[in-house]
PDB file of N, CA and C in Angstrom:
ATOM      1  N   UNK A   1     -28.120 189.309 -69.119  1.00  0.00           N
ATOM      2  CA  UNK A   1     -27.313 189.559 -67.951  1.00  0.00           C
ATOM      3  C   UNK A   1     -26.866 188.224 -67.366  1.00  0.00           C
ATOM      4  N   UNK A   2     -25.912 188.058 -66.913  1.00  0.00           N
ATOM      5  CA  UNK A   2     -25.307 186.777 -66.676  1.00  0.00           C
ATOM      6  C   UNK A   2     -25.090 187.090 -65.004  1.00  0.00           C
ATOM      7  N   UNK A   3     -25.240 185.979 -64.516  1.00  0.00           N
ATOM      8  CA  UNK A   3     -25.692 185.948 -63.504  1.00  0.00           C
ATOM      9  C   UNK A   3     -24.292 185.263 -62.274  1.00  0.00           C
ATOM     10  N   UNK A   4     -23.585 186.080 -61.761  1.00  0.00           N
ATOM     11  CA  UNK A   4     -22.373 185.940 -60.499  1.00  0.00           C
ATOM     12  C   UNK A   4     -22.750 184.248 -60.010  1.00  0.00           C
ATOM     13  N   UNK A   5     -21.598 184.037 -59.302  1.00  0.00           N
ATOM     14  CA  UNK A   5     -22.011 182.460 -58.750  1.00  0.00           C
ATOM     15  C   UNK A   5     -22.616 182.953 -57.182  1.00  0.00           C
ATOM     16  N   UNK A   6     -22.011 184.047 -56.745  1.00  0.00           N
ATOM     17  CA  UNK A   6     -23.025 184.377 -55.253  1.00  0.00           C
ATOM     18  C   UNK A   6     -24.372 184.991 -55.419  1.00  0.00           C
ATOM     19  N   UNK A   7     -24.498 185.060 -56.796  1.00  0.00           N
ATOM     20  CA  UNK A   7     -26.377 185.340 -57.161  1.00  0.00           C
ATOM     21  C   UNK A   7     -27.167 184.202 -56.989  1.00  0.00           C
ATOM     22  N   UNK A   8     -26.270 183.024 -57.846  1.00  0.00           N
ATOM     23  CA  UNK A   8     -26.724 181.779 -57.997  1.00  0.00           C
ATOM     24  C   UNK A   8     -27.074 181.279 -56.462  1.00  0.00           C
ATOM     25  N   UNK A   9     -26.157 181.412 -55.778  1.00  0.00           N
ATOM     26  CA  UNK A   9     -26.563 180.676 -54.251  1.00  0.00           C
ATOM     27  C   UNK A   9     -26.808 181.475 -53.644  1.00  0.00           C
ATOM     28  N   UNK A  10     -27.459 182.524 -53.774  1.00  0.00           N
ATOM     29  CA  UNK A  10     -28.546 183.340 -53.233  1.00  0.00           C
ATOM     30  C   UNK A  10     -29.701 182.358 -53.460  1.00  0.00           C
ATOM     31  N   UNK A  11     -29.994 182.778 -54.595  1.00  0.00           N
ATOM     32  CA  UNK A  11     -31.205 182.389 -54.946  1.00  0.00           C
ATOM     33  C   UNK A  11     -31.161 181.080 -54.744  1.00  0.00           C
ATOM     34  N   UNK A  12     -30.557 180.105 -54.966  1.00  0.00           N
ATOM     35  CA  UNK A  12     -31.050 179.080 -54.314  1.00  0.00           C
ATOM     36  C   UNK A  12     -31.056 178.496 -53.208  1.00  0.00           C
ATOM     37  N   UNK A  13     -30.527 179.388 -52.329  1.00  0.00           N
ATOM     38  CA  UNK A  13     -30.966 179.328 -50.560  1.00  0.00           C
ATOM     39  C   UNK A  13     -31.795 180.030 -50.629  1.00  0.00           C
ATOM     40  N   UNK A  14     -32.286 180.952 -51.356  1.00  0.00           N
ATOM     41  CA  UNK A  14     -33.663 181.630 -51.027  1.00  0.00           C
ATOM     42  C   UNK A  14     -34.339 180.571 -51.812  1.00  0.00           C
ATOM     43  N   UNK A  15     -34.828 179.756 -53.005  1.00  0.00           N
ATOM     44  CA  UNK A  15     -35.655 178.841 -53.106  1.00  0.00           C
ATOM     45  C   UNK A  15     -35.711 177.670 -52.289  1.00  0.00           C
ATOM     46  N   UNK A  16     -34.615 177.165 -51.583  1.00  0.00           N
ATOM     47  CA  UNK A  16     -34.587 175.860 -50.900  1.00  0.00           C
ATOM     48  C   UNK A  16     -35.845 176.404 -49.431  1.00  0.00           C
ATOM     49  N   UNK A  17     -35.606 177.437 -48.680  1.00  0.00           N
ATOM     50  CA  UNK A  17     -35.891 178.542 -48.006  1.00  0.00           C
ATOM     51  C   UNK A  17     -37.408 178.365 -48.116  1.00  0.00           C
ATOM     52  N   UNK A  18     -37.745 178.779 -49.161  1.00  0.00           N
ATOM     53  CA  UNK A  18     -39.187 179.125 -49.378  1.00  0.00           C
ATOM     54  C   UNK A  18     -40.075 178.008 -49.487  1.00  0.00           C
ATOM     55  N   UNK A  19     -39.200 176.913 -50.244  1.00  0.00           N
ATOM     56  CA  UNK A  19     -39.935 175.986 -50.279  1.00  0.00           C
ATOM     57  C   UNK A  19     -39.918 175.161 -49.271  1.00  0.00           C
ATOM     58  N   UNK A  20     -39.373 174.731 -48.472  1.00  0.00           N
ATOM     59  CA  UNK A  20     -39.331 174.369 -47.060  1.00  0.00           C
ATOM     60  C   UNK A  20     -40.556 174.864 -45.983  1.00  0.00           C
ATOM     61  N   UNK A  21     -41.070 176.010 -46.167  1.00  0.00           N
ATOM     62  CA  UNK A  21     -41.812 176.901 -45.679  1.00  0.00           C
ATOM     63  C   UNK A  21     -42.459 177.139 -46.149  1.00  0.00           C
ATOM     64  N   UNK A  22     -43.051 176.879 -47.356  1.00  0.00           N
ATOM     65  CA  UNK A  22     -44.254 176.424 -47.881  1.00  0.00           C
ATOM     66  C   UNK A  22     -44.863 174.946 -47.694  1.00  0.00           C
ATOM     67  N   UNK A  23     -44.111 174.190 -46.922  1.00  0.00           N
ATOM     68  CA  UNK A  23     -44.462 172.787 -47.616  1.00  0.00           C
ATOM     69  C   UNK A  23     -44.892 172.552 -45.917  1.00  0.00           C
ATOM     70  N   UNK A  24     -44.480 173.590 -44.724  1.00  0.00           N
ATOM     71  CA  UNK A  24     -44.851 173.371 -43.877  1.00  0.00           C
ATOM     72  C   UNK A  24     -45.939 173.910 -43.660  1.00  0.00           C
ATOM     73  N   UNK A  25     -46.552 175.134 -44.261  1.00  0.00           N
ATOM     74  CA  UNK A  25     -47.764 175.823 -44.109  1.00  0.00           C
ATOM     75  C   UNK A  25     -48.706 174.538 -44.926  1.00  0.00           C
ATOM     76  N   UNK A  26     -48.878 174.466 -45.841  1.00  0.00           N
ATOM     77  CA  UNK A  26     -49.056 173.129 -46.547  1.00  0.00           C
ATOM     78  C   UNK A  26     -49.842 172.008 -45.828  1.00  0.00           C
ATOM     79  N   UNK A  27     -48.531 171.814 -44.683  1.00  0.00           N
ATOM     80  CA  UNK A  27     -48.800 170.614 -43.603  1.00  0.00           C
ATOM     81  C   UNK A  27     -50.016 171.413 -43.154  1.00  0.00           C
ATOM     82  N   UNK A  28     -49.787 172.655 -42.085  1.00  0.00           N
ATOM     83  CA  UNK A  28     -49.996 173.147 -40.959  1.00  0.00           C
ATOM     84  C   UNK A  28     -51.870 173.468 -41.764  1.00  0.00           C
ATOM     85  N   UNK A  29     -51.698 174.237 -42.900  1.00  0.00           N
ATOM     86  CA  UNK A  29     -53.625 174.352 -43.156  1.00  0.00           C
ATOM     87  C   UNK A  29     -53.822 173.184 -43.736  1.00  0.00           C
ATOM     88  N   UNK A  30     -53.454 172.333 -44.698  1.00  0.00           N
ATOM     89  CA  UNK A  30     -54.028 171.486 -45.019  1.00  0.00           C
ATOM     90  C   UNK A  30     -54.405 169.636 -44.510  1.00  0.00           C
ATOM     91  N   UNK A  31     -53.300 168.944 -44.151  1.00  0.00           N
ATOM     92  CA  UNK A  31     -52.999 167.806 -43.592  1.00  0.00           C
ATOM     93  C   UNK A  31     -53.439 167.924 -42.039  1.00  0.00           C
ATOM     94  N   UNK A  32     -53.099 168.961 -41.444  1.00  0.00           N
ATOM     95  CA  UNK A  32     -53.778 169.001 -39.462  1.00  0.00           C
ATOM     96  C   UNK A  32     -54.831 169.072 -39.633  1.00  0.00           C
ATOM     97  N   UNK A  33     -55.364 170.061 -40.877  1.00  0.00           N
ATOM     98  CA  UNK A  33     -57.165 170.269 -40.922  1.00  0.00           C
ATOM     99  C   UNK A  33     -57.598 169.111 -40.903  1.00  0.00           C
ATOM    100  N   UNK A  34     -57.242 168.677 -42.292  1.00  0.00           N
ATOM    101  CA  UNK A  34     -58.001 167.189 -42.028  1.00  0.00           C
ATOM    102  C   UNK A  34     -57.540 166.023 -41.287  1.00  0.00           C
ATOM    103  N   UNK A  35     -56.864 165.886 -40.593  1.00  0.00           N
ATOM    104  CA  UNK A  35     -56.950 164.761 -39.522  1.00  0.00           C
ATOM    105  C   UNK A  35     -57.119 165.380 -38.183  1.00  0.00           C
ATOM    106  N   UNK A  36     -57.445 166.711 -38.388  1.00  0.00           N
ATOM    107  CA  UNK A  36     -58.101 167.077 -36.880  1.00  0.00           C
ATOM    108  C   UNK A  36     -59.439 166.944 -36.010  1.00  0.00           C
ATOM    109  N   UNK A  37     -59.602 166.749 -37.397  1.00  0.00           N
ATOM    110  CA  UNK A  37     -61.620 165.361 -36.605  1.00  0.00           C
ATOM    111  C   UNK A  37     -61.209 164.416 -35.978  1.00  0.00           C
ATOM    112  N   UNK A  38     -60.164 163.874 -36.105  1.00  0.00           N
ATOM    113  CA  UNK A  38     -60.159 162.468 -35.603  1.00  0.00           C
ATOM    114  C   UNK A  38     -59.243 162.709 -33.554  1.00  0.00           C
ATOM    115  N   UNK A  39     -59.452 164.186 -33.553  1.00  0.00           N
ATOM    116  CA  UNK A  39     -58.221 164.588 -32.563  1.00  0.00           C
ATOM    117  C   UNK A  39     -59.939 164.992 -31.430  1.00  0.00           C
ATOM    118  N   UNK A  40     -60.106 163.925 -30.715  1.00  0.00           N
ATOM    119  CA  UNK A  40     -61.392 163.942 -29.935  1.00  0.00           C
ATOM    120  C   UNK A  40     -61.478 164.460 -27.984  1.00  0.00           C
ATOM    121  N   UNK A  41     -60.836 165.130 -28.072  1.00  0.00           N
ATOM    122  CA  UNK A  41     -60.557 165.698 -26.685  1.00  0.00           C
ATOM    123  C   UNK A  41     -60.402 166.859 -26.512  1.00  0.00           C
ATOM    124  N   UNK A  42     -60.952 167.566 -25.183  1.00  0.00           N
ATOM    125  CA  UNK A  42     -61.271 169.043 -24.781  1.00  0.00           C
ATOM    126  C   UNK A  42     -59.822 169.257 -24.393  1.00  0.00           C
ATOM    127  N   UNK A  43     -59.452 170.684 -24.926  1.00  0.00           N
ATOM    128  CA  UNK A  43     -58.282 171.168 -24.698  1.00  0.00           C
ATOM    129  C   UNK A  43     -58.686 172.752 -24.051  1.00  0.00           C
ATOM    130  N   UNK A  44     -58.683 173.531 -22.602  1.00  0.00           N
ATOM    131  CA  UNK A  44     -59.002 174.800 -22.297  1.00  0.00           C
ATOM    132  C   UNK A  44     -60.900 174.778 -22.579  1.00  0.00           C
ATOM    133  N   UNK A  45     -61.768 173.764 -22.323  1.00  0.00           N
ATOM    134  CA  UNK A  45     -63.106 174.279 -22.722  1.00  0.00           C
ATOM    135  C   UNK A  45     -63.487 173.771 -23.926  1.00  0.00           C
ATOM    136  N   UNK A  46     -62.561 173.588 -25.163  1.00  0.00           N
ATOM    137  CA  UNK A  46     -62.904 173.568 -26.591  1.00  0.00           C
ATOM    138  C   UNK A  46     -62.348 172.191 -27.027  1.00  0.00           C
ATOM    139  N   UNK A  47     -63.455 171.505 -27.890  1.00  0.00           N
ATOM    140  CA  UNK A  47     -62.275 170.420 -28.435  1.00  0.00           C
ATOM    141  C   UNK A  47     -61.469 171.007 -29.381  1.00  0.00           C
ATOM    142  N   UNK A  48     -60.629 170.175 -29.296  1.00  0.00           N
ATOM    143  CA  UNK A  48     -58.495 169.766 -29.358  1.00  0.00           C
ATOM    144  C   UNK A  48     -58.956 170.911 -31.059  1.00  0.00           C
ATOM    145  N   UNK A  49     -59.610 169.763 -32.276  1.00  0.00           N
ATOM    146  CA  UNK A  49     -59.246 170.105 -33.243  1.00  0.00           C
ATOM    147  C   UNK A  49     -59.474 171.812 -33.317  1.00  0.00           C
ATOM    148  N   UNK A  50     -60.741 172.325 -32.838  1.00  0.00           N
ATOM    149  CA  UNK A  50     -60.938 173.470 -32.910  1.00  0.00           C
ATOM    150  C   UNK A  50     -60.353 174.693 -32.676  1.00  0.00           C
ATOM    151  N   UNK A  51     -59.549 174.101 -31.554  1.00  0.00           N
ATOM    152  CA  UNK A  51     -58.313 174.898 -31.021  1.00  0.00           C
ATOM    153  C   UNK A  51     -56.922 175.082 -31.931  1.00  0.00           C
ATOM    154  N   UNK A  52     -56.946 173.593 -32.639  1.00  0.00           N
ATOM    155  CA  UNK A  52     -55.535 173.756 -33.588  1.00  0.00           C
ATOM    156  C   UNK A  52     -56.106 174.397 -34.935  1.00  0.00           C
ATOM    157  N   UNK A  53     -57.697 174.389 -35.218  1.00  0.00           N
ATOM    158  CA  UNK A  53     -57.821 175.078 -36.370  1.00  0.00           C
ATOM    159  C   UNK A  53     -57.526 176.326 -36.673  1.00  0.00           C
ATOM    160  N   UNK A  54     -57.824 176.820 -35.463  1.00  0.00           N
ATOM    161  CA  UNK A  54     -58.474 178.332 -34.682  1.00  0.00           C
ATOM    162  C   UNK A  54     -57.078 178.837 -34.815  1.00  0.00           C
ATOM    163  N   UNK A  55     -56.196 178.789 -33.356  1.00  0.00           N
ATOM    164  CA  UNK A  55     -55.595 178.890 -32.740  1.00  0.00           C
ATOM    165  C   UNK A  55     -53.784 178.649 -32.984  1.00  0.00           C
ATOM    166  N   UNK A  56     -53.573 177.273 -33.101  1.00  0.00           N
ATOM    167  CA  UNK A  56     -52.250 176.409 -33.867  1.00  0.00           C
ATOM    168  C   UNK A  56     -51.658 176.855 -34.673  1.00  0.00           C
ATOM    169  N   UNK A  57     -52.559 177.065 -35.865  1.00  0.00           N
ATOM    170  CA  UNK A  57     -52.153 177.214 -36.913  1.00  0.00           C
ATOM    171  C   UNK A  57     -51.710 178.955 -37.141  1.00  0.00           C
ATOM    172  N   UNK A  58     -52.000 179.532 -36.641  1.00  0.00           N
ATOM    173  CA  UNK A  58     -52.219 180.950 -36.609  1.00  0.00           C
ATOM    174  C   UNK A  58     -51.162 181.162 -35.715  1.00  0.00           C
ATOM    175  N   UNK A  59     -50.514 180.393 -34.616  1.00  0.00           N
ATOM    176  CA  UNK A  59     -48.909 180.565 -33.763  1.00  0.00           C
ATOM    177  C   UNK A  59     -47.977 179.962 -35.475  1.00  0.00           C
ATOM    178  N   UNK A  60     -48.384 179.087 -35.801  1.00  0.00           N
ATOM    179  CA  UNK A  60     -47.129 178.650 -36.751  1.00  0.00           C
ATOM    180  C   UNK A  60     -47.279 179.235 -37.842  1.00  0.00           C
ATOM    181  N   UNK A  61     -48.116 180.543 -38.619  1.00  0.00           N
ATOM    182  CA  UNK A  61     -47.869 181.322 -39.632  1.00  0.00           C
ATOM    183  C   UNK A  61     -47.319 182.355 -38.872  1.00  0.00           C
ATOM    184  N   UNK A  62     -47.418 182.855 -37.984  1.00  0.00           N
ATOM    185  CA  UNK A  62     -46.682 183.580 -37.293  1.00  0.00           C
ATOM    186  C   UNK A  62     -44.816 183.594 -36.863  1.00  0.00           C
ATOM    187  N   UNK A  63     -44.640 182.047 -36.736  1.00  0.00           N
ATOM    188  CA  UNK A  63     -43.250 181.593 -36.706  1.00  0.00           C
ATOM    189  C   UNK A  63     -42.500 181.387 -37.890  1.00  0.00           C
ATOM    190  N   UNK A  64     -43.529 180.908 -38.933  1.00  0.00           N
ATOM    191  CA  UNK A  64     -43.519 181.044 -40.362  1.00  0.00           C
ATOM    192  C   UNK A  64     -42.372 182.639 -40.652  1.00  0.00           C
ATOM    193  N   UNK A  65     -43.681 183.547 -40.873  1.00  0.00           N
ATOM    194  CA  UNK A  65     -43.123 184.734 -41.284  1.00  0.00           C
ATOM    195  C   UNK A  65     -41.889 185.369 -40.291  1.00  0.00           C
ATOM    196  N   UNK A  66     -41.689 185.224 -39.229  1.00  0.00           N
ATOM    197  CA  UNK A  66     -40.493 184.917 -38.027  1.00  0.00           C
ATOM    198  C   UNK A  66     -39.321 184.692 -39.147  1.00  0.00           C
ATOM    199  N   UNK A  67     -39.245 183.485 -38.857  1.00  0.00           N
ATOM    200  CA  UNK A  67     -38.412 182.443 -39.544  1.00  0.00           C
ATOM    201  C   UNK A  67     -37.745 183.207 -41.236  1.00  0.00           C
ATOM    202  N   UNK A  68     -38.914 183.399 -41.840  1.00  0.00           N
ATOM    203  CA  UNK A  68     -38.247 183.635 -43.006  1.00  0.00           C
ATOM    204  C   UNK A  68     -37.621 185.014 -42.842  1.00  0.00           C
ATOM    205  N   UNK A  69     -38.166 186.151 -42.458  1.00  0.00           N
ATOM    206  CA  UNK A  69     -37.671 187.328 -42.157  1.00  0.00           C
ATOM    207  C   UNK A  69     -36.296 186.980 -41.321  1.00  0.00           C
ATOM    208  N   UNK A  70     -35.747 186.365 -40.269  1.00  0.00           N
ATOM    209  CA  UNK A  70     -34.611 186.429 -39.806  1.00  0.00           C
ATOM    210  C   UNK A  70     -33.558 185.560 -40.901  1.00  0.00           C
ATOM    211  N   UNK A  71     -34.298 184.626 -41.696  1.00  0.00           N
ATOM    212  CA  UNK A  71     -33.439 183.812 -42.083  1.00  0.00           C
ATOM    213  C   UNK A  71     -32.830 185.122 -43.307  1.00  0.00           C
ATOM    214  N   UNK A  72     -33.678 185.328 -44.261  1.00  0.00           N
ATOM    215  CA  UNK A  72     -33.288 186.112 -45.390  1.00  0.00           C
ATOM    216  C   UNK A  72     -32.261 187.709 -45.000  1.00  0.00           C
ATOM    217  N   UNK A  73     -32.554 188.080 -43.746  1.00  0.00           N
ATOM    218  CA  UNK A  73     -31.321 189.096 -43.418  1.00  0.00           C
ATOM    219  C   UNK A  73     -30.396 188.558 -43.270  1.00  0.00           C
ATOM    220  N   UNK A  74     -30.330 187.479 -42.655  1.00  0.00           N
ATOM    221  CA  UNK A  74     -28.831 186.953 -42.687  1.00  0.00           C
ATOM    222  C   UNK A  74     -28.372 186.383 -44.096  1.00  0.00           C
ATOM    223  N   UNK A  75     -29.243 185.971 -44.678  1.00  0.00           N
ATOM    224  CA  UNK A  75     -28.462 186.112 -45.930  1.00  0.00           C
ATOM    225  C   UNK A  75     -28.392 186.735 -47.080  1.00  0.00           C
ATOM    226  N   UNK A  76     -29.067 187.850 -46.754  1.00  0.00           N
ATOM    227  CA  UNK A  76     -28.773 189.205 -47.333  1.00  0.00           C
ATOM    228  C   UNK A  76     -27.662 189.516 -46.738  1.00  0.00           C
ATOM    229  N   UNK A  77     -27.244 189.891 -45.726  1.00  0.00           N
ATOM    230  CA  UNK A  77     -25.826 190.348 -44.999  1.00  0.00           C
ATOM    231  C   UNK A  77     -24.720 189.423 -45.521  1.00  0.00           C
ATOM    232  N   UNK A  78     -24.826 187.675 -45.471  1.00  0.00           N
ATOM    233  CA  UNK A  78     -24.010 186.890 -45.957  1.00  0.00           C
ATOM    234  C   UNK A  78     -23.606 187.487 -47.685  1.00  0.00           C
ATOM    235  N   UNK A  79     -24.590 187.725 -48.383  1.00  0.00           N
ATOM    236  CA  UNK A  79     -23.985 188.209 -49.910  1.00  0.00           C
ATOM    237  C   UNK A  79     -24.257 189.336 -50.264  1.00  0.00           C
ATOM    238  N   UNK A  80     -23.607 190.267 -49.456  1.00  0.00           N
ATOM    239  CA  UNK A  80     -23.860 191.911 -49.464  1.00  0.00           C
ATOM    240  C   UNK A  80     -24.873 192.488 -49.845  1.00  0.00           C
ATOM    241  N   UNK A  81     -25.942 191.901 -50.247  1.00  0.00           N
ATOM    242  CA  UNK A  81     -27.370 192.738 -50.399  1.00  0.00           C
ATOM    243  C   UNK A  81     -28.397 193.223 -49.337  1.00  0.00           C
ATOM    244  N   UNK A  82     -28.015 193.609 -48.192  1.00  0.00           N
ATOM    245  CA  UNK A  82     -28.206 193.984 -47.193  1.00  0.00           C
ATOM    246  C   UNK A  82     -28.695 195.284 -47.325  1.00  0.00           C
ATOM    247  N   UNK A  83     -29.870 195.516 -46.347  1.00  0.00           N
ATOM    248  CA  UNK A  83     -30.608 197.251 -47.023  1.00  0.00           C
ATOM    249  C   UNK A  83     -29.648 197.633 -45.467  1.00  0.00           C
ATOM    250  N   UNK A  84     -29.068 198.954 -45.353  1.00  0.00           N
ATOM    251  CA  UNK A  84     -28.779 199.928 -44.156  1.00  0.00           C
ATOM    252  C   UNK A  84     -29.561 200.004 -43.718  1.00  0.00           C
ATOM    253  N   UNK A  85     -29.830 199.861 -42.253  1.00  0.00           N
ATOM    254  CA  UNK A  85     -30.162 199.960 -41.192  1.00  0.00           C
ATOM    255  C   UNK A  85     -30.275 201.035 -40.090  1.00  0.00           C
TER     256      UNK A  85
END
């Protein structure tokens, strides 16, 4: 099956997309974890890091899945693969 040129840039706004948003979850569990020992101050009762372990990270998988869900309807709608509504 040969593949349209608005398939092609589908899919690769949906890979540019994903990977962008992987590379920030990435950041967000891996790289904050570990330099969050070094983050030495009470934030609400709790120290700082515990709060961004806990807490942080769990608002930005949340904006995460946000993000990709609004982004991909619009460009589902942009190249007619849009489910009815």
């Amino acid at each position: 099956m040969q593949l349209t040129e608005s398939q092609k840039g589908y899919w690769a706004k949906n890979l540019r997309i994903t990977s962008i948003l992987l590379a920030i979850w990435f950041v967000v569990t891996f790289v904050m974890a570990y330099f969050a020992r070094d983050l030495n101050f009470v934030f609400f009762g709790w120290p700082f890091s515990f709060y961004m372990a806990a807490q942080g990270s769990l608002i930005i998988y949340v904006l995460i899945i946000w993000f990709y869900a609004r982004t991909m309807n619009r460009l589902d709608r942009e190249h007619g693969v849009a489910e009815e509504e």
